[in-house]
C-alpha atoms as a PDB file:
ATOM      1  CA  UNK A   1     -17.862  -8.789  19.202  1.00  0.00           C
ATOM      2  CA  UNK A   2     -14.080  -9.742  19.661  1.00  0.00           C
ATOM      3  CA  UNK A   3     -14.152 -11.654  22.872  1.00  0.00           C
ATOM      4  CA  UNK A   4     -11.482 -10.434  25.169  1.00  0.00           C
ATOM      5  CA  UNK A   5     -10.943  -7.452  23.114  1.00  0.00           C
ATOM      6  CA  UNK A   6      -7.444  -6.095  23.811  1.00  0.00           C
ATOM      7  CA  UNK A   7      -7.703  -3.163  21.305  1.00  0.00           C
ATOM      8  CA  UNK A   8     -10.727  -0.888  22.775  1.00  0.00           C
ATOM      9  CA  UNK A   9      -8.062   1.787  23.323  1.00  0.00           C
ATOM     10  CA  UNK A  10      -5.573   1.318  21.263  1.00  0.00           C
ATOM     11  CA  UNK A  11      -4.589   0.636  17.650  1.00  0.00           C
ATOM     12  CA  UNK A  12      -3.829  -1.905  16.142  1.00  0.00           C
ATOM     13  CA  UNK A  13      -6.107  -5.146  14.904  1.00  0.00           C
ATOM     14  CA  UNK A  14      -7.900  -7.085  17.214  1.00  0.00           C
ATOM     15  CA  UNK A  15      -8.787 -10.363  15.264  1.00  0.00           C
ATOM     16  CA  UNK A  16      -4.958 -11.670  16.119  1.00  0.00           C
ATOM     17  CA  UNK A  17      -3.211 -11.089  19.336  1.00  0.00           C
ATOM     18  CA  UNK A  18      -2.216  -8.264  20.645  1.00  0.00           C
ATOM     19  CA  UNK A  19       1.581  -9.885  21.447  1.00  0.00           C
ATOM     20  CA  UNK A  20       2.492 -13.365  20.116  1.00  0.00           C
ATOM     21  CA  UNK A  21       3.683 -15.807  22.587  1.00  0.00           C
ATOM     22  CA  UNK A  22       6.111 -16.906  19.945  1.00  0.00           C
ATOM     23  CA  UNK A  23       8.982 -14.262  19.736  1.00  0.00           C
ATOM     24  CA  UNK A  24       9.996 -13.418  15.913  1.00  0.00           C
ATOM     25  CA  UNK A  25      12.216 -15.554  13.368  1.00  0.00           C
ATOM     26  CA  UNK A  26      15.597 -15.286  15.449  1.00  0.00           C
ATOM     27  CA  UNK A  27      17.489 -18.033  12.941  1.00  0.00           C
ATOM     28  CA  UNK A  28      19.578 -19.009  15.782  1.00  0.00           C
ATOM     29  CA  UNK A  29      21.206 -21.586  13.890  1.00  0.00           C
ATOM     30  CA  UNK A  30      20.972 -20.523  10.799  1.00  0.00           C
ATOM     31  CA  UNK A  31      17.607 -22.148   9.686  1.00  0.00           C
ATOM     32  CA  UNK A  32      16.797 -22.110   5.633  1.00  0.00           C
ATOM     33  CA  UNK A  33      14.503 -19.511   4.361  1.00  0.00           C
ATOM     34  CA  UNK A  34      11.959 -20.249   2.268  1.00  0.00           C
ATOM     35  CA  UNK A  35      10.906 -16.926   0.698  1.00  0.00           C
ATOM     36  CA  UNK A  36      13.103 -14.485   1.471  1.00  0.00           C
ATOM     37  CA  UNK A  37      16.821 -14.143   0.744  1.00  0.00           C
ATOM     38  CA  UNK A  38      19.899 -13.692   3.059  1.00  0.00           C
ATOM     39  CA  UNK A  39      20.284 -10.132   1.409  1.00  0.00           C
ATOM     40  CA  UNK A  40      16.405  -9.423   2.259  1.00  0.00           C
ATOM     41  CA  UNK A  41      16.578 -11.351   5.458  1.00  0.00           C
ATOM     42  CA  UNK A  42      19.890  -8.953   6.595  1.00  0.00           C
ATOM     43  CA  UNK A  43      17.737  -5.501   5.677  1.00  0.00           C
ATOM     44  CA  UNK A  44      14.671  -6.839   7.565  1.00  0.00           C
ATOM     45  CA  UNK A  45      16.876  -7.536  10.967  1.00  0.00           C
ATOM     46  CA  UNK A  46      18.682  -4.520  10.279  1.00  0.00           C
ATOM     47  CA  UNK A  47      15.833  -1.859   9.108  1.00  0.00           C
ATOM     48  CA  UNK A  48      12.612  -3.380  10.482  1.00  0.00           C
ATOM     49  CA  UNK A  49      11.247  -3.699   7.057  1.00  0.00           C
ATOM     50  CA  UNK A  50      11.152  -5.279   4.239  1.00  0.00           C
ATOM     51  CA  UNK A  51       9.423  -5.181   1.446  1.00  0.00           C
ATOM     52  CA  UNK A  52       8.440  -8.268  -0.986  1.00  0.00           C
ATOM     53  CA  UNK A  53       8.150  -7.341  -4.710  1.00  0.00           C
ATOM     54  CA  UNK A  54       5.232  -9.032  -6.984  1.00  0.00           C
ATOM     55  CA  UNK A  55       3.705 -10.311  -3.946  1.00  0.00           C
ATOM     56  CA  UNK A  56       0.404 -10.481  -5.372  1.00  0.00           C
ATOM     57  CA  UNK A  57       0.322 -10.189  -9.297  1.00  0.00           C
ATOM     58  CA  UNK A  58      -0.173  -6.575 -10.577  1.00  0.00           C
ATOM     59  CA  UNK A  59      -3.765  -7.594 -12.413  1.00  0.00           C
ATOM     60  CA  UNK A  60      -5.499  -8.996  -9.234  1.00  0.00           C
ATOM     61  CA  UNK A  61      -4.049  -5.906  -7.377  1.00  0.00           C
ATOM     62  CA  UNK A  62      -5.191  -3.965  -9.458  1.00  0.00           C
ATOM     63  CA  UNK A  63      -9.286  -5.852  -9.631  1.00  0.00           C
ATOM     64  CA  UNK A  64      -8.858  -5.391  -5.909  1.00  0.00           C
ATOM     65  CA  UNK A  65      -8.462  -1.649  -6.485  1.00  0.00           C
ATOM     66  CA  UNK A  66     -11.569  -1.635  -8.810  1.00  0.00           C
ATOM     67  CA  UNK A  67     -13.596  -3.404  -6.351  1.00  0.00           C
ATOM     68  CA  UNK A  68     -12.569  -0.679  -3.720  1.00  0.00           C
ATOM     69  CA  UNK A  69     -13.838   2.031  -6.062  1.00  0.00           C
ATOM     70  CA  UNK A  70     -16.727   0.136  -6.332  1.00  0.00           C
ATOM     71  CA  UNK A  71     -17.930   0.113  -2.486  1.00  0.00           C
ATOM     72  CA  UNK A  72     -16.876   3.430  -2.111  1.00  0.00           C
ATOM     73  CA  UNK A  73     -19.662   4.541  -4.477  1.00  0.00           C
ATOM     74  CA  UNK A  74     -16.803   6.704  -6.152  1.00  0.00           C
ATOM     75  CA  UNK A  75     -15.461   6.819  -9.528  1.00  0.00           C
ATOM     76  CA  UNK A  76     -12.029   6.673 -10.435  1.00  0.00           C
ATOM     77  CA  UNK A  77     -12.155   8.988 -13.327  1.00  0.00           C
ATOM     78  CA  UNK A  78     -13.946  11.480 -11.223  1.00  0.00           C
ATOM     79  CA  UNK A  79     -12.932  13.456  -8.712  1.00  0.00           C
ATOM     80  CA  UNK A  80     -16.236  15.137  -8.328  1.00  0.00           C
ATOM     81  CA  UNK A  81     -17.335  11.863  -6.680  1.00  0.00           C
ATOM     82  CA  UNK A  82     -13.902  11.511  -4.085  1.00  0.00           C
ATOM     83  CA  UNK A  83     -14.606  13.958  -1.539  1.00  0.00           C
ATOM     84  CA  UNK A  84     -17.345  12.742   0.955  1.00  0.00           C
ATOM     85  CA  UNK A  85     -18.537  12.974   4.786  1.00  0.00           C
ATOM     86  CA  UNK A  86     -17.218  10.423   6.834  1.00  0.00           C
ATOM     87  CA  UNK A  87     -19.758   7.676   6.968  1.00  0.00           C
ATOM     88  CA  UNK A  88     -19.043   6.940  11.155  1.00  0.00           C
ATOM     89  CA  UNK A  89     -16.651   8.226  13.559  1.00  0.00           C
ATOM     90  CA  UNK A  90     -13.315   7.293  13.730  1.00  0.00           C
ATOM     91  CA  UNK A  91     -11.762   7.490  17.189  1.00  0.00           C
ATOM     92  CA  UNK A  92      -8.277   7.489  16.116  1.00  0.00           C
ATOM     93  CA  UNK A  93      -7.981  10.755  15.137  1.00  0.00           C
ATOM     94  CA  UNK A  94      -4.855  10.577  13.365  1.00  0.00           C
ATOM     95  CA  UNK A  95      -6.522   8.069  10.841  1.00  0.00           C
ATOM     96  CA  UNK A  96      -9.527  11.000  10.226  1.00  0.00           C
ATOM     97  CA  UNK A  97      -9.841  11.943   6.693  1.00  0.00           C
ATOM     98  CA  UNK A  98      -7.228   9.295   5.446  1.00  0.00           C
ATOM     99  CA  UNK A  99      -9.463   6.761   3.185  1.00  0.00           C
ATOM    100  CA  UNK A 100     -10.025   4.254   5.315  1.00  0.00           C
ATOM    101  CA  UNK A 101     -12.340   2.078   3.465  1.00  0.00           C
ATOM    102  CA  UNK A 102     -14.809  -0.449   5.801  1.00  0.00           C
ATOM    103  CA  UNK A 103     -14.360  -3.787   4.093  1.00  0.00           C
ATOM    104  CA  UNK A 104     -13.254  -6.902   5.899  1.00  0.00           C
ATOM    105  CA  UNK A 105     -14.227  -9.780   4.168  1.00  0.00           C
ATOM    106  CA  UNK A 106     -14.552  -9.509   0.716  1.00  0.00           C
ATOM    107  CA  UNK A 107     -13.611 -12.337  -1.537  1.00  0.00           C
ATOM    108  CA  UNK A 108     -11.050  -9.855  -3.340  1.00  0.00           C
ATOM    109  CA  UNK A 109      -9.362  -9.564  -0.149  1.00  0.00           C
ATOM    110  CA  UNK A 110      -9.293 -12.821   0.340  1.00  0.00           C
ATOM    111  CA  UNK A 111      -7.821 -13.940  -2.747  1.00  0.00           C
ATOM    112  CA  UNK A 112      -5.156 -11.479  -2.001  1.00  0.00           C
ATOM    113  CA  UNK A 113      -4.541 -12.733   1.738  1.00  0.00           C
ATOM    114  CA  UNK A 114      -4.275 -16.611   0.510  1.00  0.00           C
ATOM    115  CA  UNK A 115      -1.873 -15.937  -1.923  1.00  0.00           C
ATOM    116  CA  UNK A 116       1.320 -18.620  -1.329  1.00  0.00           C
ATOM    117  CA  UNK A 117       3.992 -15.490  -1.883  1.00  0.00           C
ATOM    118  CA  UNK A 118       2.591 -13.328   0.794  1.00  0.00           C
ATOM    119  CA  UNK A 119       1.922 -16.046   3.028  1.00  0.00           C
ATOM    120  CA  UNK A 120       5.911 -17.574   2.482  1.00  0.00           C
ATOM    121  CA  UNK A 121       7.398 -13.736   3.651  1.00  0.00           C
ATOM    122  CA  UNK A 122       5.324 -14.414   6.748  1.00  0.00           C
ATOM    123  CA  UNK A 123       6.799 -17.709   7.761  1.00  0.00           C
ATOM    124  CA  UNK A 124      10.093 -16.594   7.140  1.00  0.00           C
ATOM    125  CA  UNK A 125       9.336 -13.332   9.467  1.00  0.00           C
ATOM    126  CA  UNK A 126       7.609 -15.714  11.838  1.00  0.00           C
ATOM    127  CA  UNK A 127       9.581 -18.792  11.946  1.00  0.00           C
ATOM    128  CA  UNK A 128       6.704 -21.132  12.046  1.00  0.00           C
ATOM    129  CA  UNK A 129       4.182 -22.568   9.099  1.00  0.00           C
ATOM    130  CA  UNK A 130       0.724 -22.129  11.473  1.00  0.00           C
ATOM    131  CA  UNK A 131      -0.320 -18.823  11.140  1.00  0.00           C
ATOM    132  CA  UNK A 132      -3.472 -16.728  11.548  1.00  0.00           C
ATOM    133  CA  UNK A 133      -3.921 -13.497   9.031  1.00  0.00           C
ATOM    134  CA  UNK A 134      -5.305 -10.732  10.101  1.00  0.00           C
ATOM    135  CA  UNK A 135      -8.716  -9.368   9.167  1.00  0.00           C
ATOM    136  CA  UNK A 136      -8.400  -6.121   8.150  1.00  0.00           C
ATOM    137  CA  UNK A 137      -9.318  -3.669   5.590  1.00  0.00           C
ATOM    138  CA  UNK A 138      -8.282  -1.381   2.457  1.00  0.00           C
ATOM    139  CA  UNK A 139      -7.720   2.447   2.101  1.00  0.00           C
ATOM    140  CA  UNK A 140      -8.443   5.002  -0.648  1.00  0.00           C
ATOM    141  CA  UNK A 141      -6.133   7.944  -0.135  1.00  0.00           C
ATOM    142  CA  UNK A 142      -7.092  10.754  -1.976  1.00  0.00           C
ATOM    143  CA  UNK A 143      -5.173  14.134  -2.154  1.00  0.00           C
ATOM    144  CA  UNK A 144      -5.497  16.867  -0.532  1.00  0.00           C
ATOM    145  CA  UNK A 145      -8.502  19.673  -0.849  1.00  0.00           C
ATOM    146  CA  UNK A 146      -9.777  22.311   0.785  1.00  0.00           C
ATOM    147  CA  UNK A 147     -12.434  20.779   3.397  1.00  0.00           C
ATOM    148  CA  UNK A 148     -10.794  17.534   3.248  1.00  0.00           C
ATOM    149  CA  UNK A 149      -7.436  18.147   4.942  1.00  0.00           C
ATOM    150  CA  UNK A 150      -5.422  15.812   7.303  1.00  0.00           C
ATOM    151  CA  UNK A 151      -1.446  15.900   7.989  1.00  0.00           C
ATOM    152  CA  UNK A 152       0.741  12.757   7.551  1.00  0.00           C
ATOM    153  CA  UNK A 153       1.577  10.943  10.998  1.00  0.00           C
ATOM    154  CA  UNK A 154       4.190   8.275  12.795  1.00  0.00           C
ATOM    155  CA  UNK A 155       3.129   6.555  15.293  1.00  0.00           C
ATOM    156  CA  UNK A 156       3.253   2.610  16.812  1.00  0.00           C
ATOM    157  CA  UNK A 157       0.152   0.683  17.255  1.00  0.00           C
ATOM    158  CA  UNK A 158       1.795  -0.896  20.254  1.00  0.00           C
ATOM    159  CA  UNK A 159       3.946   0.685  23.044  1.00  0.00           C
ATOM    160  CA  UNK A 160       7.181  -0.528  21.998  1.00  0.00           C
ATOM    161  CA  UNK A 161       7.915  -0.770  25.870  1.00  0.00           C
ATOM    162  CA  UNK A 162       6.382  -4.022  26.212  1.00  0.00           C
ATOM    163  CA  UNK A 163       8.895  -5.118  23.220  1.00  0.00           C
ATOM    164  CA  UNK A 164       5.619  -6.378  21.269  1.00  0.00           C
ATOM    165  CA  UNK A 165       6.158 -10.071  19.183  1.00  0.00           C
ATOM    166  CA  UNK A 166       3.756  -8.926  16.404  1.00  0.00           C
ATOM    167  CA  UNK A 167       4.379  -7.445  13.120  1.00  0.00           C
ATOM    168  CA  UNK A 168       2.121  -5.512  10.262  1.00  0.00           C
ATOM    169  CA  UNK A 169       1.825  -5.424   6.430  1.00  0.00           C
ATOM    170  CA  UNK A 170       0.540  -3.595   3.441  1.00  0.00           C
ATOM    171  CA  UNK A 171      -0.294  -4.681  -0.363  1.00  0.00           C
ATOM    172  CA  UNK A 172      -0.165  -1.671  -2.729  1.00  0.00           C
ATOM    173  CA  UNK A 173      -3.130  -2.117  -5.298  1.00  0.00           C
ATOM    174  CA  UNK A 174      -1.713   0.170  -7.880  1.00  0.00           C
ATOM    175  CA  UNK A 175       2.004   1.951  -8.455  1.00  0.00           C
ATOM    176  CA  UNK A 176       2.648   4.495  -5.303  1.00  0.00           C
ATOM    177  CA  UNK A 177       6.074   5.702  -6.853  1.00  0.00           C
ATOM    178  CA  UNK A 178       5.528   9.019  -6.258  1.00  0.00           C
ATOM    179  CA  UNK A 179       6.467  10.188  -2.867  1.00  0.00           C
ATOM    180  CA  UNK A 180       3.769  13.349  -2.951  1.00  0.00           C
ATOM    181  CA  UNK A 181       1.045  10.928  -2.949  1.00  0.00           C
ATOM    182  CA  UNK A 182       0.682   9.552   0.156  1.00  0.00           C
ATOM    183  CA  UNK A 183       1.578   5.979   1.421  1.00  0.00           C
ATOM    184  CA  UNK A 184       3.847   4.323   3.412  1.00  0.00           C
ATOM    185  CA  UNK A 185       6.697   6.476   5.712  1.00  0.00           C
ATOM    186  CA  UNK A 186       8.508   4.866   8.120  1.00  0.00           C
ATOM    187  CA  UNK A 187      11.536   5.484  10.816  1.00  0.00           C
ATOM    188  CA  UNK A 188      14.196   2.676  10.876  1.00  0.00           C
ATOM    189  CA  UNK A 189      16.911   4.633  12.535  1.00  0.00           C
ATOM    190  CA  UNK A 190      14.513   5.065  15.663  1.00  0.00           C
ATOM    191  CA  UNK A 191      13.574   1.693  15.226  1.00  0.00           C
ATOM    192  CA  UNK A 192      17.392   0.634  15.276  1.00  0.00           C
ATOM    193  CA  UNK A 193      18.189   3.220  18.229  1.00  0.00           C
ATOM    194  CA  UNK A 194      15.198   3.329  19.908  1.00  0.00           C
ATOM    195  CA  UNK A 195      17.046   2.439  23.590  1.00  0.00           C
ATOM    196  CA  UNK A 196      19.019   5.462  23.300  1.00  0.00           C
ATOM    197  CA  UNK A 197      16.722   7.898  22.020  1.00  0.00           C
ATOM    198  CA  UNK A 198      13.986   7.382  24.487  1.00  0.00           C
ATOM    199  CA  UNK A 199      16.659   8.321  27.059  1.00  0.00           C
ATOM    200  CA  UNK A 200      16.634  11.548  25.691  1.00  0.00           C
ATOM    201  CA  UNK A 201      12.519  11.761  26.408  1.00  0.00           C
ATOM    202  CA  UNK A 202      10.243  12.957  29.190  1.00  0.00           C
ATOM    203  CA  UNK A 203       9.157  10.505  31.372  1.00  0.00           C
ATOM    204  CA  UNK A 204       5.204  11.704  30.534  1.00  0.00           C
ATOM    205  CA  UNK A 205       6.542  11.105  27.124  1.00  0.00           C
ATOM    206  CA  UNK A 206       3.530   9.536  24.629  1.00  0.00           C
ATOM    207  CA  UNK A 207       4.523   5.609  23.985  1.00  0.00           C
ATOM    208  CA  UNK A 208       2.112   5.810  20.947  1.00  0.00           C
ATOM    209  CA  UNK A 209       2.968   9.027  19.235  1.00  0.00           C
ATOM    210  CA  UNK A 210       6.882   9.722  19.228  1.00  0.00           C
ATOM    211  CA  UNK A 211       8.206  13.679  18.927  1.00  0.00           C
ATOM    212  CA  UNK A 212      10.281  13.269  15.789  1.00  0.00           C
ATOM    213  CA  UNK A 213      11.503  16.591  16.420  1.00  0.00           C
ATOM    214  CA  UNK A 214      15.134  16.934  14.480  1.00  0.00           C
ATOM    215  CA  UNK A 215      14.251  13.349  13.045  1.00  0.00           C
ATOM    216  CA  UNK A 216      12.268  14.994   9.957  1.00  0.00           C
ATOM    217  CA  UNK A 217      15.329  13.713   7.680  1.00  0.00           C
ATOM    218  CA  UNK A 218      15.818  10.053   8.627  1.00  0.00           C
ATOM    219  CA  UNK A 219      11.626   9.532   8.183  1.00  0.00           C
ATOM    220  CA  UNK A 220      12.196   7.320   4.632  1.00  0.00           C
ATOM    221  CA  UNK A 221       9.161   7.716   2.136  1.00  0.00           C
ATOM    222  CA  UNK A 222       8.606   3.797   0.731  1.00  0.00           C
ATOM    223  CA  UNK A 223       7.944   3.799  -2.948  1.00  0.00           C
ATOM    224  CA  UNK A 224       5.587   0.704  -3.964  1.00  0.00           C
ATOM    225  CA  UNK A 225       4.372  -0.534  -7.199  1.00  0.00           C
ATOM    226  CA  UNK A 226       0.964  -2.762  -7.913  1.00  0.00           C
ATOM    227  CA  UNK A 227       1.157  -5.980  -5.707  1.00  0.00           C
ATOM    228  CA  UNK A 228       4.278  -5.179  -4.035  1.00  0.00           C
ATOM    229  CA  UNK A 229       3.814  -5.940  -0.209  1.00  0.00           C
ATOM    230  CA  UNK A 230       5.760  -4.479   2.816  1.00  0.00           C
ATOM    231  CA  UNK A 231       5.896  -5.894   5.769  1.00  0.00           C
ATOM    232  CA  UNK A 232       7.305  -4.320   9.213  1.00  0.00           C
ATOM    233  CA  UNK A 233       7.975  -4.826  12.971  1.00  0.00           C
ATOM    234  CA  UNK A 234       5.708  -3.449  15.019  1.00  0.00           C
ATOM    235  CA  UNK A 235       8.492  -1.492  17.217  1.00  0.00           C
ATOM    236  CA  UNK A 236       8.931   0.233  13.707  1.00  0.00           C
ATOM    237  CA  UNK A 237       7.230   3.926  13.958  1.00  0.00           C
ATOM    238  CA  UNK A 238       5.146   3.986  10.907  1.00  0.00           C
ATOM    239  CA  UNK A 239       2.808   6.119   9.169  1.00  0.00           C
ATOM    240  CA  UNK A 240       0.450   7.727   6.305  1.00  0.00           C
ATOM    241  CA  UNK A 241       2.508  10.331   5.053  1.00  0.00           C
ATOM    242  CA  UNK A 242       0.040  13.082   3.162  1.00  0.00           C
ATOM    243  CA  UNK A 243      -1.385  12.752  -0.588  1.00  0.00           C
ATOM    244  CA  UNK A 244       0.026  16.476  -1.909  1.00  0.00           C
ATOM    245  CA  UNK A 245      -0.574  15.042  -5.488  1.00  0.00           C
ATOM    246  CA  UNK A 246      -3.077  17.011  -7.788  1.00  0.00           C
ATOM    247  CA  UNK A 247      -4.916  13.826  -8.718  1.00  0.00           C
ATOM    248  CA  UNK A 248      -3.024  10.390  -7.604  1.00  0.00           C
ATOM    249  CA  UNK A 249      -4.814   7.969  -5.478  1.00  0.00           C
ATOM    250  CA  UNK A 250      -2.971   5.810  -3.125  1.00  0.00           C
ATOM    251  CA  UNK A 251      -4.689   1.769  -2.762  1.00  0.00           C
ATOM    252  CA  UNK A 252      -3.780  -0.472  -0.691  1.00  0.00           C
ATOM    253  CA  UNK A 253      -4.875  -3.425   1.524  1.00  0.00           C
ATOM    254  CA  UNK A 254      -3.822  -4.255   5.151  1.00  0.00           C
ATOM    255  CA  UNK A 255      -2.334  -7.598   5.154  1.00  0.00           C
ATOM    256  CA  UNK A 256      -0.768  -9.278   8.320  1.00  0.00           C
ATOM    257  CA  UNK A 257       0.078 -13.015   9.734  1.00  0.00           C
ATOM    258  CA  UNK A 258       0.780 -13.990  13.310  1.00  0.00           C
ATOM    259  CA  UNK A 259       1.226 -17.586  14.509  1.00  0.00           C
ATOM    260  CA  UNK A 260      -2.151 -19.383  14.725  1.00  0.00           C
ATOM    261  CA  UNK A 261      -3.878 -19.399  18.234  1.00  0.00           C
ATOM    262  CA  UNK A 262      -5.616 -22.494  17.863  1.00  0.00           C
ATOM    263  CA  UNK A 263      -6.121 -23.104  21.646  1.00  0.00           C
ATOM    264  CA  UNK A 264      -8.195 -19.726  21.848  1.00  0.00           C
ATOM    265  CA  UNK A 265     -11.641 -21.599  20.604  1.00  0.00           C
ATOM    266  CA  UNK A 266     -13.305 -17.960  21.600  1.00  0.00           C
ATOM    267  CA  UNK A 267     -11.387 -15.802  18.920  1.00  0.00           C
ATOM    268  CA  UNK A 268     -11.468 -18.872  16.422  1.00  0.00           C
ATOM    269  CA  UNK A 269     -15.159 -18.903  16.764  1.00  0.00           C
ATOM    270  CA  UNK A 270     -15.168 -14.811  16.373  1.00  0.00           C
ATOM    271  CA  UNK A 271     -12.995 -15.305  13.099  1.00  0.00           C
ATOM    272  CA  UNK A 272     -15.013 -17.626  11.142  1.00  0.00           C
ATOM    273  CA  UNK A 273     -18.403 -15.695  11.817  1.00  0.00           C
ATOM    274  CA  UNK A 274     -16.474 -13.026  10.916  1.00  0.00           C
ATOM    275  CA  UNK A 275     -15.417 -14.128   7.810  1.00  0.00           C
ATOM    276  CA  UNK A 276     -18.802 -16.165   7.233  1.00  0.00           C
ATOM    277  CA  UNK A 277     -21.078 -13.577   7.904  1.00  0.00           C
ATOM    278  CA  UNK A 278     -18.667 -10.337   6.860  1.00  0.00           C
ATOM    279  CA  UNK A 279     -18.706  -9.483  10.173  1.00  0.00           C
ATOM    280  CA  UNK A 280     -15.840  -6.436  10.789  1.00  0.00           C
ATOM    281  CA  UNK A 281     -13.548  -6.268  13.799  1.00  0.00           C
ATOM    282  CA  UNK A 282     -14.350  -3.864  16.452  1.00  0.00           C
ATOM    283  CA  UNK A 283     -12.138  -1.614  18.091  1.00  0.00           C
ATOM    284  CA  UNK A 284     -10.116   1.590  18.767  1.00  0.00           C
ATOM    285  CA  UNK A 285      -9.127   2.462  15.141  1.00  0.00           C
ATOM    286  CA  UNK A 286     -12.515   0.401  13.441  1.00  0.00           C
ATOM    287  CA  UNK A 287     -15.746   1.890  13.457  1.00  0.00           C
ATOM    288  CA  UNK A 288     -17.116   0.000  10.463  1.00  0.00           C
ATOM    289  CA  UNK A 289     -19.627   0.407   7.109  1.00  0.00           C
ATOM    290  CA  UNK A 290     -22.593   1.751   8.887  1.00  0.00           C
ATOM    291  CA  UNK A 291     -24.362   0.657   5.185  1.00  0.00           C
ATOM    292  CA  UNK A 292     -23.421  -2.973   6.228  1.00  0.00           C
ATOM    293  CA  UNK A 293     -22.819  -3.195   2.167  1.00  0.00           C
ATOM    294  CA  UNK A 294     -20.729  -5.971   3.340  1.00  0.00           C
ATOM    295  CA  UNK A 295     -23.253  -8.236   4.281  1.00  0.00           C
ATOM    296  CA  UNK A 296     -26.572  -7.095   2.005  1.00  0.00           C
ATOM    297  CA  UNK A 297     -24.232  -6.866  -1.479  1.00  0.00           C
ATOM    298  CA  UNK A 298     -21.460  -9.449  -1.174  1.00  0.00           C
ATOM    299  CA  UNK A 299     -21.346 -13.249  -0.346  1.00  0.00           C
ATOM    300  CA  UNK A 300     -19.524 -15.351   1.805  1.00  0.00           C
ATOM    301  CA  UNK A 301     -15.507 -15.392   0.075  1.00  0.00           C
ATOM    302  CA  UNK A 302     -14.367 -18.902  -0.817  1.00  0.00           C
ATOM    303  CA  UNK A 303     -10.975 -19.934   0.908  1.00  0.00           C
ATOM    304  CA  UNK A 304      -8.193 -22.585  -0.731  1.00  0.00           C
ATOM    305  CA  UNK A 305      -7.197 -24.804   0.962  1.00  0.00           C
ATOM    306  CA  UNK A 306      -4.264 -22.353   2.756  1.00  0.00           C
ATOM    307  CA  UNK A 307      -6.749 -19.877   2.882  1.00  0.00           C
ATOM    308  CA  UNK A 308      -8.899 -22.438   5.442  1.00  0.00           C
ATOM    309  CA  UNK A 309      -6.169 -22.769   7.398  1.00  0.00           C
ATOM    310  CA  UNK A 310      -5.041 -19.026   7.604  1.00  0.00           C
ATOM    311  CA  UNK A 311      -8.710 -18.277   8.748  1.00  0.00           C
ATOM    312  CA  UNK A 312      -8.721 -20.638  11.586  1.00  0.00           C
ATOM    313  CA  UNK A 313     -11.593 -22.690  10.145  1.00  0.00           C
ATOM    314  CA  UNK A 314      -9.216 -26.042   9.360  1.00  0.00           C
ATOM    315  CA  UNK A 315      -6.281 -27.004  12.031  1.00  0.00           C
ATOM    316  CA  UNK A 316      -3.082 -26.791  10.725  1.00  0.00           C
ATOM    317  CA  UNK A 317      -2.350 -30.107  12.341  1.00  0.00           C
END
C-alpha cells in the first residue's frame, strides 16, 4: 500500500507527490535549456502544454502497443475480441469504459520511461536533474458500440485552487491523427484565464469537473503520432475526448516526472517493491489487474542506469 496515500479520493497518481515542494521551471534568469527550445519553451508557459515529437522511437512505441494487446487478451485484427466486462471497478466514473489497461511495471514501460528524450523535456519543465517518474499505466481506447458507451470528459486531477506544482504526460504508442478517435483534448484558454473565469462560477462550483458551458469551441483536440509525448500542467483541464471512429484504436502510456523525494524513505521503499514485485499503485482512479498477470506472467523490468535513479532505487547524489 502507498504509505500516506494522498489520492484515496481523488485522481491523480499516488506513487509521486501530490504537490512538489519545488515550484515549476520559472527561468528567472534565463537558465539554458537542455531539451526544449525557446519557441517550445514560450508555447509551454503560454498554453500549458507542450508536446515533444519522437520522444520515444516509433518501433519501440509501437512493441509497447503489441505488448498491450497482448495482456489485454485481445487481438488487434479483431474486433470480436475488443469489447469486454470490466475486469474490477473503477471509482472514477468518468474513466468507466475508457481502456484503461492495469499494467504498472512492465519492462516495455520501462524502457519507454528511461528513455534520455523524455526524461530531458522533464528537467527542462522541472528545472532540476533529480527526478522521480511516475508509475503508471497504459490505455486501449476502443470506439464506440452499442453496450460499450462512455462520453469524452475535462476535468483536473488536482483542484487548481491549491495552485498544484505537479505536472502529467502521455506517450502515444501508435499515430492518433485523427481527431474522431479518441485521445488527448485539452483547454488552454481556461488554463490561461482561469482567475477570471472562476469569478464567473458558483461558489458550490465542482474544483474537479469544470462546466465548459459556451467553452465547447476553445476545447483543442491534440493530434499525436507513434512516440510523440505531451506533457501538461496540472492546472491544465484535460481529458479523453470519445473514440467515434469505426475501427481506430487509440494507445498510449502515462508517463510523468516530478523532482525526486529522496528524504521520504516510506514512498522510496513503496516504489522499489513496486517496481520489484509489479506491485500497482492504489488509489481513487486505480483499481488494478484482479488476474495479477503482472506478477504470475512477467519478470522483474531491468533499469539503466537513469532508469535506477528515476525509480528511486540509486541516489541521484
Amino acid at each position: 500500500m502507498v504509505p500516506n496515500n494522498q489520492h484515496k479520493n481523488i485522481p491523480g497518481n499516488p506513487s509521486t507527490a501530490k504537490s512538489s515542494t519545488k515550484g515549476l521551471n520559472q527561468r528567472l534568469d534565463n537558465e539554458p535549456l537542455q531539451s526544449l527550445s525557446e519557441e517550445q519553451w514560450k508555447f509551454w508557459r503560454h498554453n500549458g502544454y507542450i508536446i515533444i515529437k519522437q520522444a520515444v522511437p516509433k518501433e519501440q512505441a509501437e512493441r509497447t502497443a503489441q505488448f498491450l494487446w497482448e495482456f489485454e487478451n485481445k487481438k488487434f485484427d479483431d474486433p470480436s475480441t475488443w469489447y469486454t466486462a470490466a475486469r474490477a471497478e473503477m471509482q472514477m466514473k468518468e474513466l468507466a469504459g475508457t481502456g484503461m489497461v492495469e499494467v504498472y511495471n512492465n519492462q516495455h514501460l520501462w524502457n519507454n520511461r528511461q528513455m534520455p528524450k523524455v526524461y530531458e523535456a522533464f528537467v527542462d519543465i522541472w528545472g532540476t536533474e533529480k527526478l522521480w517518474v511516475t508509475i503508471d499505466r497504459a490505455n486501449l481506447n476502443f470506439p464506440i458500440r452499442p453496450g460499450f458507451e462512455y462520453t469524452g470528459f475535462i476535468h483536473w486531477d488536482y483542484d487548481p485552487e491549491t495552485k498544484p506544482q505537479n505536472v502529467q504526460g502521455v506517450l502515444a504508442l501508435g499515430d492518433q491523427t485523427d481527431e474522431n478517435m479518441g485521445g488527448f483534448q485539452c483547454i488552454p484558454w481556461l488554463f490561461r484565464n482561469y482567475d477570471e473565469w472562476k469569478k464567473t462560477q458558483p461558489v458550490d462550483r465542482n474544483h474537479f469537473k469544470p462546466d465548459i458551458t459556451g467553452l465547447e469551441d476553445k476545447i483543442e483536440k491534440i493530434g499525436l503520432e507513434a512516440g510523440d509525448l505531451v506533457i501538461w500542467d496540472s492546472r491544465q483541464p484535460h481529458g479523453i475526448r470519445p473514440n467515434h471512429s469505426k475501427d481506430k484504436v487509440r494507445t498510449a502510456q502515462y508517463i510523468s516526472m516530478m523532482p525526486a523525494q529522496e528524504d521520504n524513505q516510506d514512498l522510496k521503499d513503496w516504489r522499489i517493491k513496486s517496481w520489484r514485485d509489479r506491485v500497482a499503485p492504489e488509489g481513487y482512479a486505480f483499481p488494478g489487474d484482479p488476474r495479477n498477470w503482472e506478477q504470475t506472467k512477467y519478470d522483474t523490468a531491468e533499469l539503466s542506469e537513469l532508469g535506477n535513479k528515476l525509480l528511486g532505487l540509486k541516489s541521484w547524489d
